[in-house]
Protein backbone atom coordinates (compact mmCIF):
# COMPACT_ATOMS: atom_id res chain seq x y z
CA UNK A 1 20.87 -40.80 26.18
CA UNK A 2 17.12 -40.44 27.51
CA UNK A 3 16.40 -38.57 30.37
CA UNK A 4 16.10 -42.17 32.87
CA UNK A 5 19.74 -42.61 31.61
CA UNK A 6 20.67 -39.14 33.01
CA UNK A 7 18.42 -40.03 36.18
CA UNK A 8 20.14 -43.02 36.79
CA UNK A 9 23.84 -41.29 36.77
CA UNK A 10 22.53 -39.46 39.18
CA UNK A 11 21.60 -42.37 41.42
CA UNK A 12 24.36 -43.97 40.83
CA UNK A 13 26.91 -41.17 40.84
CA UNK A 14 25.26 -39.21 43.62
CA UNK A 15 28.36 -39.49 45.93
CA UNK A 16 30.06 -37.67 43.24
CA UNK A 17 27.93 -35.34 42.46
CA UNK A 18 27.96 -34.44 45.82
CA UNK A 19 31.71 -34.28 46.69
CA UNK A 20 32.54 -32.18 43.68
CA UNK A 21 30.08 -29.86 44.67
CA UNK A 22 31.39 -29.66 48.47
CA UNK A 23 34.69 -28.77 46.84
CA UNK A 24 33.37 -26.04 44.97
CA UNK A 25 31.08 -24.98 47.55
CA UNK A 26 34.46 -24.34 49.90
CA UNK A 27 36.74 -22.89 47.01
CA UNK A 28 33.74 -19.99 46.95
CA UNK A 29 33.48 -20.01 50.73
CA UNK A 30 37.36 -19.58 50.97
CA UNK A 31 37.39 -16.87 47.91
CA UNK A 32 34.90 -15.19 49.82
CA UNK A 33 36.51 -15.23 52.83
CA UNK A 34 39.97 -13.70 51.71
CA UNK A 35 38.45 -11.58 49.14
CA UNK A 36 39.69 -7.73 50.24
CA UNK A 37 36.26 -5.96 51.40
CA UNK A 38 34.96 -3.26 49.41
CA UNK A 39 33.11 -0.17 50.00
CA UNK A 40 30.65 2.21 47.97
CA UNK A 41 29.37 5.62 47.96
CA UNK A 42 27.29 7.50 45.36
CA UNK A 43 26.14 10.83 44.74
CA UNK A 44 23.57 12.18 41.75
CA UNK A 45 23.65 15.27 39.33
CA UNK A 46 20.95 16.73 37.64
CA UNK A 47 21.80 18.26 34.51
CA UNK A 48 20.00 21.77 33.70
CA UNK A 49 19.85 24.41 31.15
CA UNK A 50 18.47 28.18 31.46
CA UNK A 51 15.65 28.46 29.19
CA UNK A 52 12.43 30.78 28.16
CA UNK A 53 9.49 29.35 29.23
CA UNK A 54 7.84 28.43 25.83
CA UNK A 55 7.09 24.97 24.59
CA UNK A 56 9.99 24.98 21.95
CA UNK A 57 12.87 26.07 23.99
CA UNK A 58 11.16 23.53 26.56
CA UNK A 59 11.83 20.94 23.91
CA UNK A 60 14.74 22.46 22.44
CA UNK A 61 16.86 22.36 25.64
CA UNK A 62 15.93 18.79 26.76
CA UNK A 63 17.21 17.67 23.87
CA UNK A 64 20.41 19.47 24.77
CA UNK A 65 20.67 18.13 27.99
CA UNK A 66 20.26 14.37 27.43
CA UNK A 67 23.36 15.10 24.63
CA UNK A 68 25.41 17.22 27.20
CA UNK A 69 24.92 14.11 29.86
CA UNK A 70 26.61 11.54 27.88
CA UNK A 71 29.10 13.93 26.65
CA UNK A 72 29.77 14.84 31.18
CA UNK A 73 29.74 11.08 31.89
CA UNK A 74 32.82 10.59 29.96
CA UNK A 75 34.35 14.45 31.08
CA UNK A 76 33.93 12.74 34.86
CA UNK A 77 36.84 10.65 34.69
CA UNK A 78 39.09 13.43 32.75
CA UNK A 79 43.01 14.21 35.06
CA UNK A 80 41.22 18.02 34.74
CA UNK A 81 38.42 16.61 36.90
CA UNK A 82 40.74 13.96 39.23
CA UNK A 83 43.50 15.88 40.02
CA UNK A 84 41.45 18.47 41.76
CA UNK A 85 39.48 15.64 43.37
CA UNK A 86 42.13 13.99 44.56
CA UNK A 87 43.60 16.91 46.39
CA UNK A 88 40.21 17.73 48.29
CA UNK A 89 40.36 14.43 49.30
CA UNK A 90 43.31 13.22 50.21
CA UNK A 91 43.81 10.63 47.80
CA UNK A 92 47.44 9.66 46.89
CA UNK A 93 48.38 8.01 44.04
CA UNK A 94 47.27 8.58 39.98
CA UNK A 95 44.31 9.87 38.43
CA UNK A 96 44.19 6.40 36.53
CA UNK A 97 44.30 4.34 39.17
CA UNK A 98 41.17 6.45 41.00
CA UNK A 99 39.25 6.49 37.54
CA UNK A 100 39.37 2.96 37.99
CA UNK A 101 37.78 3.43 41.04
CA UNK A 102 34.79 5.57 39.85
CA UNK A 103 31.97 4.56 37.69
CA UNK A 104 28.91 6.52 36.11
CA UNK A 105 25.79 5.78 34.91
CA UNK A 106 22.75 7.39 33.26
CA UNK A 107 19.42 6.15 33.84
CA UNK A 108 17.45 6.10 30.56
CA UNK A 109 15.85 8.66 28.96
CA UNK A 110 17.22 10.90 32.24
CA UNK A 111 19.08 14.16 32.53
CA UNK A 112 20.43 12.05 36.22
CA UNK A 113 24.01 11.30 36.27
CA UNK A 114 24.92 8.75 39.01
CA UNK A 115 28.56 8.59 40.58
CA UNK A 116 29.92 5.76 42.29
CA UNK A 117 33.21 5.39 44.10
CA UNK A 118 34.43 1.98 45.66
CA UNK A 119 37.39 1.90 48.18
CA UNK A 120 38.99 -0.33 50.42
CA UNK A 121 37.58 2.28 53.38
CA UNK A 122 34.00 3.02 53.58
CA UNK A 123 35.20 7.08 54.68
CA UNK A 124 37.83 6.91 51.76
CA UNK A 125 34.90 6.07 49.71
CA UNK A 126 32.27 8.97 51.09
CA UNK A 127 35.15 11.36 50.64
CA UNK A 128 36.20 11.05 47.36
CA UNK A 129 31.81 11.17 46.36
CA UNK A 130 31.85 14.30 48.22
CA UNK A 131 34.65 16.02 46.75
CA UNK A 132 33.31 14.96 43.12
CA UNK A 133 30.13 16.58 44.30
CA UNK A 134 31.92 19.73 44.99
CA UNK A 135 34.62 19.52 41.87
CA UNK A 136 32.72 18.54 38.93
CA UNK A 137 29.83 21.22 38.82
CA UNK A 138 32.43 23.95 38.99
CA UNK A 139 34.23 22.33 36.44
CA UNK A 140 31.32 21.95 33.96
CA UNK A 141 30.64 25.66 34.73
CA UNK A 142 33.92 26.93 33.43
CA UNK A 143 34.07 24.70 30.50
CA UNK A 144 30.80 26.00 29.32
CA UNK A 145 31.07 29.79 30.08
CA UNK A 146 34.55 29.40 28.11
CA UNK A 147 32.24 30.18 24.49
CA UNK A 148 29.94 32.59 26.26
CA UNK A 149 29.95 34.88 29.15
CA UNK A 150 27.20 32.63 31.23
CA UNK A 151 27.38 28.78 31.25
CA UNK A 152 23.71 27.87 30.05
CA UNK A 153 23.96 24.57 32.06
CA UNK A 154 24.07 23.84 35.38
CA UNK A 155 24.19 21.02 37.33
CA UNK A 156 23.40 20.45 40.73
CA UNK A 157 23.64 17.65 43.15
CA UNK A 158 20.49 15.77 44.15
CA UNK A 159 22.06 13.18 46.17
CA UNK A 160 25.13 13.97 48.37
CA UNK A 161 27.26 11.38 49.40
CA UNK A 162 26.87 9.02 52.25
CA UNK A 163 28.65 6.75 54.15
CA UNK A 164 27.89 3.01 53.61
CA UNK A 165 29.31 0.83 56.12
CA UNK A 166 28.60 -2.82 54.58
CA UNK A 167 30.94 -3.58 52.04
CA UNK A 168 29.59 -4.06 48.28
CA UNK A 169 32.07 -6.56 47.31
CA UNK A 170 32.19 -9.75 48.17
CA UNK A 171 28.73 -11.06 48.02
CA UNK A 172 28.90 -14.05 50.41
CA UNK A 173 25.27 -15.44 49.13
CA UNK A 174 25.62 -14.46 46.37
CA UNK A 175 29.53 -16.45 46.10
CA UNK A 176 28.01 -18.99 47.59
CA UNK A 177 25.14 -20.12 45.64
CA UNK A 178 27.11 -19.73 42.40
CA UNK A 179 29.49 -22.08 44.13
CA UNK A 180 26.77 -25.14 44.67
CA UNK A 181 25.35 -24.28 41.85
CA UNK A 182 28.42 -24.40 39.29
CA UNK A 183 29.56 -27.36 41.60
CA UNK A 184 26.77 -29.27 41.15
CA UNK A 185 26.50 -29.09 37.26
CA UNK A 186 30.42 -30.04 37.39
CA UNK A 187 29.79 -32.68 39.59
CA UNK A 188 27.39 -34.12 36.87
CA UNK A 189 29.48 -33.42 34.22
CA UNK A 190 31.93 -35.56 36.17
CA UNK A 191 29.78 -38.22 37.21
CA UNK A 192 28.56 -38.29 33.43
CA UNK A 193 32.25 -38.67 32.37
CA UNK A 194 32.92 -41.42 34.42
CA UNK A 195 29.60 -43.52 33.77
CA UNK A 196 30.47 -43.29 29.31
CA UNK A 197 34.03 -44.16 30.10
CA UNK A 198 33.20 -47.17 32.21
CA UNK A 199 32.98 -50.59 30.74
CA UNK A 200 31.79 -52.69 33.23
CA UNK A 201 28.80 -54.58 32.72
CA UNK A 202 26.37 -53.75 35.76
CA UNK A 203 22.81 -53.64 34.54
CA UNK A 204 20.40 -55.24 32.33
CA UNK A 205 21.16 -52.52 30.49
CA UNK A 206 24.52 -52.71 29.96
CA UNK A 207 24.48 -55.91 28.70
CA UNK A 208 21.78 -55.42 26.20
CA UNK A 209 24.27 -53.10 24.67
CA UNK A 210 27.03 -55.65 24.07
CA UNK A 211 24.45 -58.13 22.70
CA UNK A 212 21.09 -59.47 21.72
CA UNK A 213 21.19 -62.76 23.27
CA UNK A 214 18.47 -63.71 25.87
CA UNK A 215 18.89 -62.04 29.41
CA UNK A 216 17.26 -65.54 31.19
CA UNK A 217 17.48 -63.44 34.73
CA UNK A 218 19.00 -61.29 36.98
CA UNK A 219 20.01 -62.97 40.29
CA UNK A 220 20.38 -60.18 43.28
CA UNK A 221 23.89 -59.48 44.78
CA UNK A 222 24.01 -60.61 48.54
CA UNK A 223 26.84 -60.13 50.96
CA UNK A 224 25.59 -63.25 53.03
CA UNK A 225 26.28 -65.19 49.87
CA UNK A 226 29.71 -66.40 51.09
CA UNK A 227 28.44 -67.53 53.96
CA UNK A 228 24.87 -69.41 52.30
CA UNK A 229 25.67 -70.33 49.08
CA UNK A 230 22.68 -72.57 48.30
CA UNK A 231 19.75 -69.65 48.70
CA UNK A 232 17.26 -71.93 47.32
CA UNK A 233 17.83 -74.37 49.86
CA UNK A 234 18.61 -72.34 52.98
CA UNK A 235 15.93 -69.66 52.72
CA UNK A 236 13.65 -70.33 49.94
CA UNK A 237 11.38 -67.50 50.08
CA UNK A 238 14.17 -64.79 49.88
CA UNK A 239 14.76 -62.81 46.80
CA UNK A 240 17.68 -64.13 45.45
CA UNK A 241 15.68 -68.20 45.81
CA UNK A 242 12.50 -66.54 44.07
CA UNK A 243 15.22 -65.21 41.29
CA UNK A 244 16.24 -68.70 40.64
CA UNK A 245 12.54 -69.88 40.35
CA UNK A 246 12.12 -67.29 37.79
CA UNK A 247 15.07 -68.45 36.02
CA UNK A 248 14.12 -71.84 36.15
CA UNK A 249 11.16 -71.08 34.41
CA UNK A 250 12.57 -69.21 32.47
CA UNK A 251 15.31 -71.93 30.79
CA UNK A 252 11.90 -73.85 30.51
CA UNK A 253 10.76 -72.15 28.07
CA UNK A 254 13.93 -71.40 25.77
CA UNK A 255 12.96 -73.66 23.27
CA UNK A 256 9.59 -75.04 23.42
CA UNK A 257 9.45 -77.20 20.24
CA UNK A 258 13.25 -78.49 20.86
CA UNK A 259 14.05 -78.20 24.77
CA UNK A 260 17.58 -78.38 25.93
CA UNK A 261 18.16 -80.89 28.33
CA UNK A 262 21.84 -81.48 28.61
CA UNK A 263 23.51 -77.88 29.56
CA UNK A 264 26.80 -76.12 30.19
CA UNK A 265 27.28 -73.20 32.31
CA UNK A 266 30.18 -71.35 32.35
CA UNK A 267 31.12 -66.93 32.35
CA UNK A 268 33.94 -64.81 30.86
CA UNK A 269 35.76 -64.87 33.86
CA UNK A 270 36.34 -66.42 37.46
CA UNK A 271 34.77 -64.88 40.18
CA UNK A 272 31.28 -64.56 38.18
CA UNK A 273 29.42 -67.08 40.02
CA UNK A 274 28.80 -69.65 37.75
CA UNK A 275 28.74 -72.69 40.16
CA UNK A 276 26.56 -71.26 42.39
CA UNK A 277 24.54 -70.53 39.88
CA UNK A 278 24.52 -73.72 38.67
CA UNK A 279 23.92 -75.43 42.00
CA UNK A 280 21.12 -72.97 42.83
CA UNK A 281 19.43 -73.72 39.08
CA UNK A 282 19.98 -77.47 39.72
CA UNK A 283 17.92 -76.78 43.23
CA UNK A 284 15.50 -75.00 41.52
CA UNK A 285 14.95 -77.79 38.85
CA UNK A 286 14.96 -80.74 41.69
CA UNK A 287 12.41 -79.26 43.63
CA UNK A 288 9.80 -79.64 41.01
CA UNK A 289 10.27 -82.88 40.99
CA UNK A 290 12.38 -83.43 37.92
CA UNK A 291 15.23 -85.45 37.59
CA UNK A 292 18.55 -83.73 37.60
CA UNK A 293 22.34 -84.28 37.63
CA UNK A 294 24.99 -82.28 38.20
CA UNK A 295 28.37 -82.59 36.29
CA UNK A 296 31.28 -81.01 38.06
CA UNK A 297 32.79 -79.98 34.65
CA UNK A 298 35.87 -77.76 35.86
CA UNK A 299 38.81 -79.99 36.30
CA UNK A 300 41.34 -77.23 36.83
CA UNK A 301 39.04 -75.50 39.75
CA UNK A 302 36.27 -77.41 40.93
CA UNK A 303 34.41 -76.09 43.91
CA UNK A 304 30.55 -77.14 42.90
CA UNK A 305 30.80 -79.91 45.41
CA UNK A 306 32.19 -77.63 47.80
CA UNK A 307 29.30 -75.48 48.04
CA UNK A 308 27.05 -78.61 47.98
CA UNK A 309 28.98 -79.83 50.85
CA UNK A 310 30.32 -83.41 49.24
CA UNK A 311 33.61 -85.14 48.14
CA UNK A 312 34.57 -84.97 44.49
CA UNK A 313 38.03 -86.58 44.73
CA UNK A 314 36.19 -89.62 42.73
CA UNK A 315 34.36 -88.42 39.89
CA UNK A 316 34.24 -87.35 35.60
CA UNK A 317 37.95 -87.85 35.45
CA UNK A 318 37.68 -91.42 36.81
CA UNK A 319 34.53 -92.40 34.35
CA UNK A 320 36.27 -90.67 31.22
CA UNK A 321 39.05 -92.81 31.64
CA UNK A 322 37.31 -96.03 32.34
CA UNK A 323 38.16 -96.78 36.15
CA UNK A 324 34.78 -96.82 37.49
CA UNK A 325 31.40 -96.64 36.35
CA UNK A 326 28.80 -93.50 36.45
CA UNK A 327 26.26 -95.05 38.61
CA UNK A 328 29.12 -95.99 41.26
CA UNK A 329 30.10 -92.03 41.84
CA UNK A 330 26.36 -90.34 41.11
CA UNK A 331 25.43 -89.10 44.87
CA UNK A 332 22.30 -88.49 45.53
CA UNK A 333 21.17 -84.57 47.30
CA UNK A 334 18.32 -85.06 50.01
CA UNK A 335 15.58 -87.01 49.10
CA UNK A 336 15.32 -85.39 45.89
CA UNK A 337 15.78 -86.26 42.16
CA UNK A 338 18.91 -84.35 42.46
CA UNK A 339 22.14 -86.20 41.37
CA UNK A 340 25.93 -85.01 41.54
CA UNK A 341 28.60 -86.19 39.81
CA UNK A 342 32.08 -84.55 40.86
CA UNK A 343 35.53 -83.94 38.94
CA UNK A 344 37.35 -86.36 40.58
CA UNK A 345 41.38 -86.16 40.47
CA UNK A 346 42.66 -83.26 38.35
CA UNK A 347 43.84 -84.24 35.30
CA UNK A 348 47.07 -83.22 33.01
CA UNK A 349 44.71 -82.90 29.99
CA UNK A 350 41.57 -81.30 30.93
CA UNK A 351 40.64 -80.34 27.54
CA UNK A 352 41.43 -83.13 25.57
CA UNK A 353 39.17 -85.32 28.36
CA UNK A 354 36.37 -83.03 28.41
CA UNK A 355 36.28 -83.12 24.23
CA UNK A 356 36.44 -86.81 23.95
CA UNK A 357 34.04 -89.12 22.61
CA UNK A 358 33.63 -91.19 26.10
CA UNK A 359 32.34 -87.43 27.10
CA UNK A 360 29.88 -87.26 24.80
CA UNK A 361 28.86 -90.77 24.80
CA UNK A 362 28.84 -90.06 28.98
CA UNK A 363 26.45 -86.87 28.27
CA UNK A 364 24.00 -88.94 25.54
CA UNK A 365 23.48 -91.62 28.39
CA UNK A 366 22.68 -89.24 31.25
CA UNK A 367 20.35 -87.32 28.71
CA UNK A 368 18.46 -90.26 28.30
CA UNK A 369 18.27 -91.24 31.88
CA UNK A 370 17.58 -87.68 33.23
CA UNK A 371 15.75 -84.61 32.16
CA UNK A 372 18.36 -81.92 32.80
CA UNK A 373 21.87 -82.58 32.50
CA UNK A 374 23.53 -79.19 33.82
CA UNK A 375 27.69 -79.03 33.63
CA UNK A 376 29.71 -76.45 35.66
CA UNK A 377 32.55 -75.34 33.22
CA UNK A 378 35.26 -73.61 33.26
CA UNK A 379 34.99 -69.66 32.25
CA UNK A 380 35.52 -69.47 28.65
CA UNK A 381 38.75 -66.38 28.20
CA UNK A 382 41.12 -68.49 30.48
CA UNK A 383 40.47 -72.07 28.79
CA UNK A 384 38.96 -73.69 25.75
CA UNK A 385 37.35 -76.50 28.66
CA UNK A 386 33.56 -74.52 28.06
CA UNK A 387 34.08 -74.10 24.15
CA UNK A 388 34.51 -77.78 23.65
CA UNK A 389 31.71 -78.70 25.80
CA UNK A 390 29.58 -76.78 24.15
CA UNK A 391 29.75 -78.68 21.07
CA UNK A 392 28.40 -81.34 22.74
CA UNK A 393 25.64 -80.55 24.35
CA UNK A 394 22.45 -78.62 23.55
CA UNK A 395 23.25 -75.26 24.40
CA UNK A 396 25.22 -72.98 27.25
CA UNK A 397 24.25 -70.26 29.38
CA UNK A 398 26.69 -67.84 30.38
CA UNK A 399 26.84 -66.38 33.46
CA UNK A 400 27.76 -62.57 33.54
CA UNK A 401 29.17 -61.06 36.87
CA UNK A 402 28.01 -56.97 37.41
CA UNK A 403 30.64 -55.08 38.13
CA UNK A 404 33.43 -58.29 37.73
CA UNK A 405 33.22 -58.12 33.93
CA UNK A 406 33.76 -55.45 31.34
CA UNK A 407 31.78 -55.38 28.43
CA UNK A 408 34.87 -56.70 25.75
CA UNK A 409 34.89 -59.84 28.12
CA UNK A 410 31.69 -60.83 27.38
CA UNK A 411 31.70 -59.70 24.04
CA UNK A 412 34.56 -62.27 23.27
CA UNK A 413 33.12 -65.12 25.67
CA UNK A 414 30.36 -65.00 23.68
CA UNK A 415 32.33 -65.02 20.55
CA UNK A 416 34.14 -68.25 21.27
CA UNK A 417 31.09 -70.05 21.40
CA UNK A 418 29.99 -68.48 18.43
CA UNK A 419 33.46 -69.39 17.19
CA UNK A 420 32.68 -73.45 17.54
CA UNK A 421 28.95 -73.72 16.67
CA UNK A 422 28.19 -73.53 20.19
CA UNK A 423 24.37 -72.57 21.05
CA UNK A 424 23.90 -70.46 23.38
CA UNK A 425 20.49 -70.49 25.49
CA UNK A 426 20.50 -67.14 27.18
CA UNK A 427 22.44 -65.29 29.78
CA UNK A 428 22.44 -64.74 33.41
CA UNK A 429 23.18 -61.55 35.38
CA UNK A 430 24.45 -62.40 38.41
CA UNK A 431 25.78 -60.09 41.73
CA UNK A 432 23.24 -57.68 40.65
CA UNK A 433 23.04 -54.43 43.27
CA UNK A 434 19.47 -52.97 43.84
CA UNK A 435 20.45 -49.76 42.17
CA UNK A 436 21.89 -50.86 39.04
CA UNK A 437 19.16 -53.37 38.26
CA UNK A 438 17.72 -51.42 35.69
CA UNK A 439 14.59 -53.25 35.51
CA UNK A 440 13.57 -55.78 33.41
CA UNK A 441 14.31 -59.65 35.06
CA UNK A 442 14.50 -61.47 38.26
CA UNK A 443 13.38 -60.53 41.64
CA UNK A 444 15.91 -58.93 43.27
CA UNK A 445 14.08 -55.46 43.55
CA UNK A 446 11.12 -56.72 45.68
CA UNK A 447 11.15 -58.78 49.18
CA UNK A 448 7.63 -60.47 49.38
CA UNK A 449 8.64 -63.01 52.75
CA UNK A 450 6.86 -62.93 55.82
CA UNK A 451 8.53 -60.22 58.37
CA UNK A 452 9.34 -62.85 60.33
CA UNK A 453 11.03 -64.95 58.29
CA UNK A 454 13.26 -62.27 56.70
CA UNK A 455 14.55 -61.80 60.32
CA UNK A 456 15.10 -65.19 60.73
CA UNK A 457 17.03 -65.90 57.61
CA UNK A 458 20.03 -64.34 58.45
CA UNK A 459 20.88 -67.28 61.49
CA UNK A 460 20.31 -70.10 59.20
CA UNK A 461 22.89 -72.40 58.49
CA UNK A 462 23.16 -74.88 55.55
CA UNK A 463 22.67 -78.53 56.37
CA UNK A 464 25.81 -80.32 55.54
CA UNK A 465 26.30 -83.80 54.13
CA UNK A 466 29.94 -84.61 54.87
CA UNK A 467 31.86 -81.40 55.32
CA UNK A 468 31.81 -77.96 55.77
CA UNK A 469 30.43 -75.71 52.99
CA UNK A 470 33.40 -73.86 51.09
CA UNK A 471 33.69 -69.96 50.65
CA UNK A 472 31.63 -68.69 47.84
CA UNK A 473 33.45 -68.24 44.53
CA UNK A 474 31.41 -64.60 44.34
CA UNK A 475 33.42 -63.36 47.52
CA UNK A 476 36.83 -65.52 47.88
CA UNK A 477 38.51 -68.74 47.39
CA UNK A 478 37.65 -72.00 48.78
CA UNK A 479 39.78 -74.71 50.27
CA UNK A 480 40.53 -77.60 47.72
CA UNK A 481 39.36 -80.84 48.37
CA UNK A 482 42.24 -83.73 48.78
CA UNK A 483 42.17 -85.74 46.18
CA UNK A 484 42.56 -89.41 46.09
CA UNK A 485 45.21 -89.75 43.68
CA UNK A 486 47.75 -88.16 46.49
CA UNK A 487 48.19 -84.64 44.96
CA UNK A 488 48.99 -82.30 47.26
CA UNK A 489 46.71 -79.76 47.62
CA UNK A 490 46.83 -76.30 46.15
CA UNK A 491 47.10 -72.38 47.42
CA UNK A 492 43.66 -71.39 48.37
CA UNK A 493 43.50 -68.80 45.26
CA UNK A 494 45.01 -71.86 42.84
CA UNK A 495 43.56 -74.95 41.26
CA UNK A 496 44.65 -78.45 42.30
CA UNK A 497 47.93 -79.74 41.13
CA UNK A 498 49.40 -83.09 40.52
CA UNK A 499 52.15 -83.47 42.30
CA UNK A 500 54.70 -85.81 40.72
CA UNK A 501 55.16 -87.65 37.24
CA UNK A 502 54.09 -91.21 38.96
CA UNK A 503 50.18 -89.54 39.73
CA UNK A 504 50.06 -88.31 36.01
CA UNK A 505 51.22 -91.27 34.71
CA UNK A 506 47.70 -93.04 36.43
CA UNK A 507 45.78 -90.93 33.32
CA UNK A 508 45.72 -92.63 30.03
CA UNK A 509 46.93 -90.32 27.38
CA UNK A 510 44.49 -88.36 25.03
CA UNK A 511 45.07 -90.95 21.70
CA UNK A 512 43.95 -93.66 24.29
CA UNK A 513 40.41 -92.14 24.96
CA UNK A 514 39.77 -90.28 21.63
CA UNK A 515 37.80 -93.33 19.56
């Protein structure tokens, strides 16, 4: 990882980052806070020997002293030296449990020897330094004077003990920035953790790393979505319309020499996006003045014509089988060279219609009559519907959903194109946040409107053709349409059903249109 991937955990993760840290901050704030206090106080000894005054017993007995002070360090926490401590001070218990109470120290290159005592009471603590003061130079005295009549060191205190009323122990800064500190670099560890282990696609980045295909764009996530579908149409100067624009250019130049003009979109997964996509692209294309239609491809959930606000319940399924012809069910969007043709009753064989030659011939004669020919499909894990069609057509796009989609779902979408011959032109990222957008494609990071029309965006309202605009696939389900064939409609969350064997029976079977 470089250092922007470890920047952008932290973006991303901050919330994390931040909790962990809060917990560790109050573990050290609560181990402070019933931590027993602890108090200190310290007295010094100088070490000394009687000597003549010339340079070499100068010399001579410095060297003696700095050995004899490491040698009394250690002699300090002898039972010899304790016990008679302990009884000038008032100090019950064992001589090992108040060694463990006293440390020393020699300062380098020093005859000094510093005592320290720690206790639970500050006087406890000043008492115990007192009565070492008094002790331990006797002590020393005898020792030495055992070999000779006079001891030939001394040692006297420079620093008698004092009584310290803040406790030494614990440190509450101290605690406390080791706390945010080591709860900070745990919270990144965490956060760190968590962003290797997941396998959602959410970024540009993320999806370079499940495959070199062509990113076409990045199309912003926007929680008004469900409520304005068609962005191109109902504020086309926001983000998300100039995001389609892009894409549309970009799809434009795909293939220069050899252009795709008929198209199927489809995704791993529901709930990607694809036919808004596709109704937004279609938009896009339209407005340019090119000539466009719009196959509502999914006959198992079709909601394109939902979002474009017109009936379907006469449509594909009806041409495939020969009922009616295309030009009686094409319905023309606004005034522009926008066509739709919907999915029309559901049928029993979805598959075996959408892979049959009256398909194909239907797709060769639009081709010819229009210059894009785009197809809302079916995602490609649940059904084979988006395979097939991709064998007869140009090429697909696939639409990829951040944060609805892990990266082995795309990974094998795009594998079961690659399993048919299928082309594929490029992919999509769609519902992409602002922080995860990890740069690259689309619009979605920059906002380029007019003030005022960014403030009016959010009360506009989609002009509708016959009825109400349906819930966004992005964000929910939608309502189904009723279908002309009788079938009763379907959960909200479900596709259409047929509803008895006398409405499947009005479908030819799949040796009767394969020719």
């Amino acid at each position: 990882m470089e250092l922007q991937d470890y920047l952008n955990v932290i973006r991303k993760r901050w919330m994390i980052i931040a909790a962990v840290a809060l917990v560790t901050l109050g573990l050290a704030a609560a181990y402070t806070a019933l931590s027993p206090r602890a108090y200190s106080s310290s007295t010094r000894f100088f070490v000394n020997t009687t000597r003549d005054d010339t340079t070499s017993s100068l010399q001579q007995g410095n060297t003696f002293t700095q050995a004899r002070v490491k040698t009394y360090a250690q002699v300090l926490q002898d039972p010899a030296v304790l016990q008679p401590v302990m009884k000038a001070a008032g100090v019950s218990g064992t001589t090992d449990q108040l060694a463990a109470r006293i440390t020393s120290s020699i300062p380098l290159d020093t005859s000094l020897i510093d005592v320290t005592v720690t206790d639970a009471s500050p006087k406890q603590a000043q008492r115990i330094a007192a009565a070492i003061g008094d002790v331990f130079p006797q002590y020393i005295s005898k020792i030495e004077a055992q070999s000779s009549k006079q001891s030939p060191v001394t040692l006297s205190v420079t620093r008698p003990a004092t009584l310290e009323p803040s406790p030494v122990s614990p440190k509450p800064t101290r605690n406390l920035a080791l706390g945010l500190v080591l709860g900070l670099l745990l919270g990144f560890g965490v956060a760190l953790l968590r962003d290797v282990l997941d396998k959602s696609v959410k970024s540009q980045r993320d999806l370079e790393a499940v495959t070199d295909r062509t990113i076409l764009g990045g199309i912003a996530y926007d929680n008004d979505a469900s409520a304005h579908p068609l962005i191109v149409q109902v504020d086309p100067r926001s983000q998300r319309a100039e995001a389609f624009r892009s894409l549309r250019t970009n799809l434009q130049f795909v293939d220069v020499a050899n252009p795709p003009k008929s198209i199927v979109v489809t995704s791993s997964l529901p709930g990607e996006g694809k036919s808004t996509t596709t109704a937004n692209l279609a938009l896009s294309l339209a407005e340019t003045g090119l000539k466009v239609v719009v196959i509502e491809g999914d006959l198992r959930r079709p909601r394109l014509l939902d979002y474009l606000g017109f009936e379907g319940s006469v449509g594909l399924t009806d041409v495939l089988v020969g009922r009616v012809d295309v030009d009686d069910v094409l319905q023309p969007f606004g005034r522009t060279g926008l066509r739709l043709l919907g999915a029309g009753p559901i049928p029993p064989n979805p598959s075996e219609l959408l892979g049959s030659a009256n398909m194909e011939q239907l797709i060769e004669d639009l081709t010819e009559r229009f210059d894009y020919v785009l197809i809302d499909a079916p995602p490609l894990l649940p059904v084979t519907d988006a395979a097939v069609l991709s064998t007869i057509v140009d090429g697909a796009i696939v639409v990829v959903g951040a944060g609805v989609v892990q990266r082995e779902h795309v990974r094998h979408a795009l594998e079961s194109l690659e399993a048919v011959n299928g082309s594929v032109l490029g992919l999509i990222l769609n519902r992409v946040k602002a922080k995860e957008g990890g740069a690259g494609y689309g619009t979605y990071e920059y906002d380029y409107r007019p003030e005022s029309e960014r403030q009016r965006a959010k009360g506009r309202s989609i002009p509708h053709r016959r009825r109400p605009v349906a819930v966004d696939e992005d964000h929910g389900p939608v309502t189904p349409r009723p279908s002309t064939t009788g079938a009763r409609p379907a959960p909200p969350a479900g596709p259409r059903e047929v509803s008895d064997q006398r409405e499947q029976a009005a479908f030819p079977t799949a040796d009767s249109i394969f020719h």
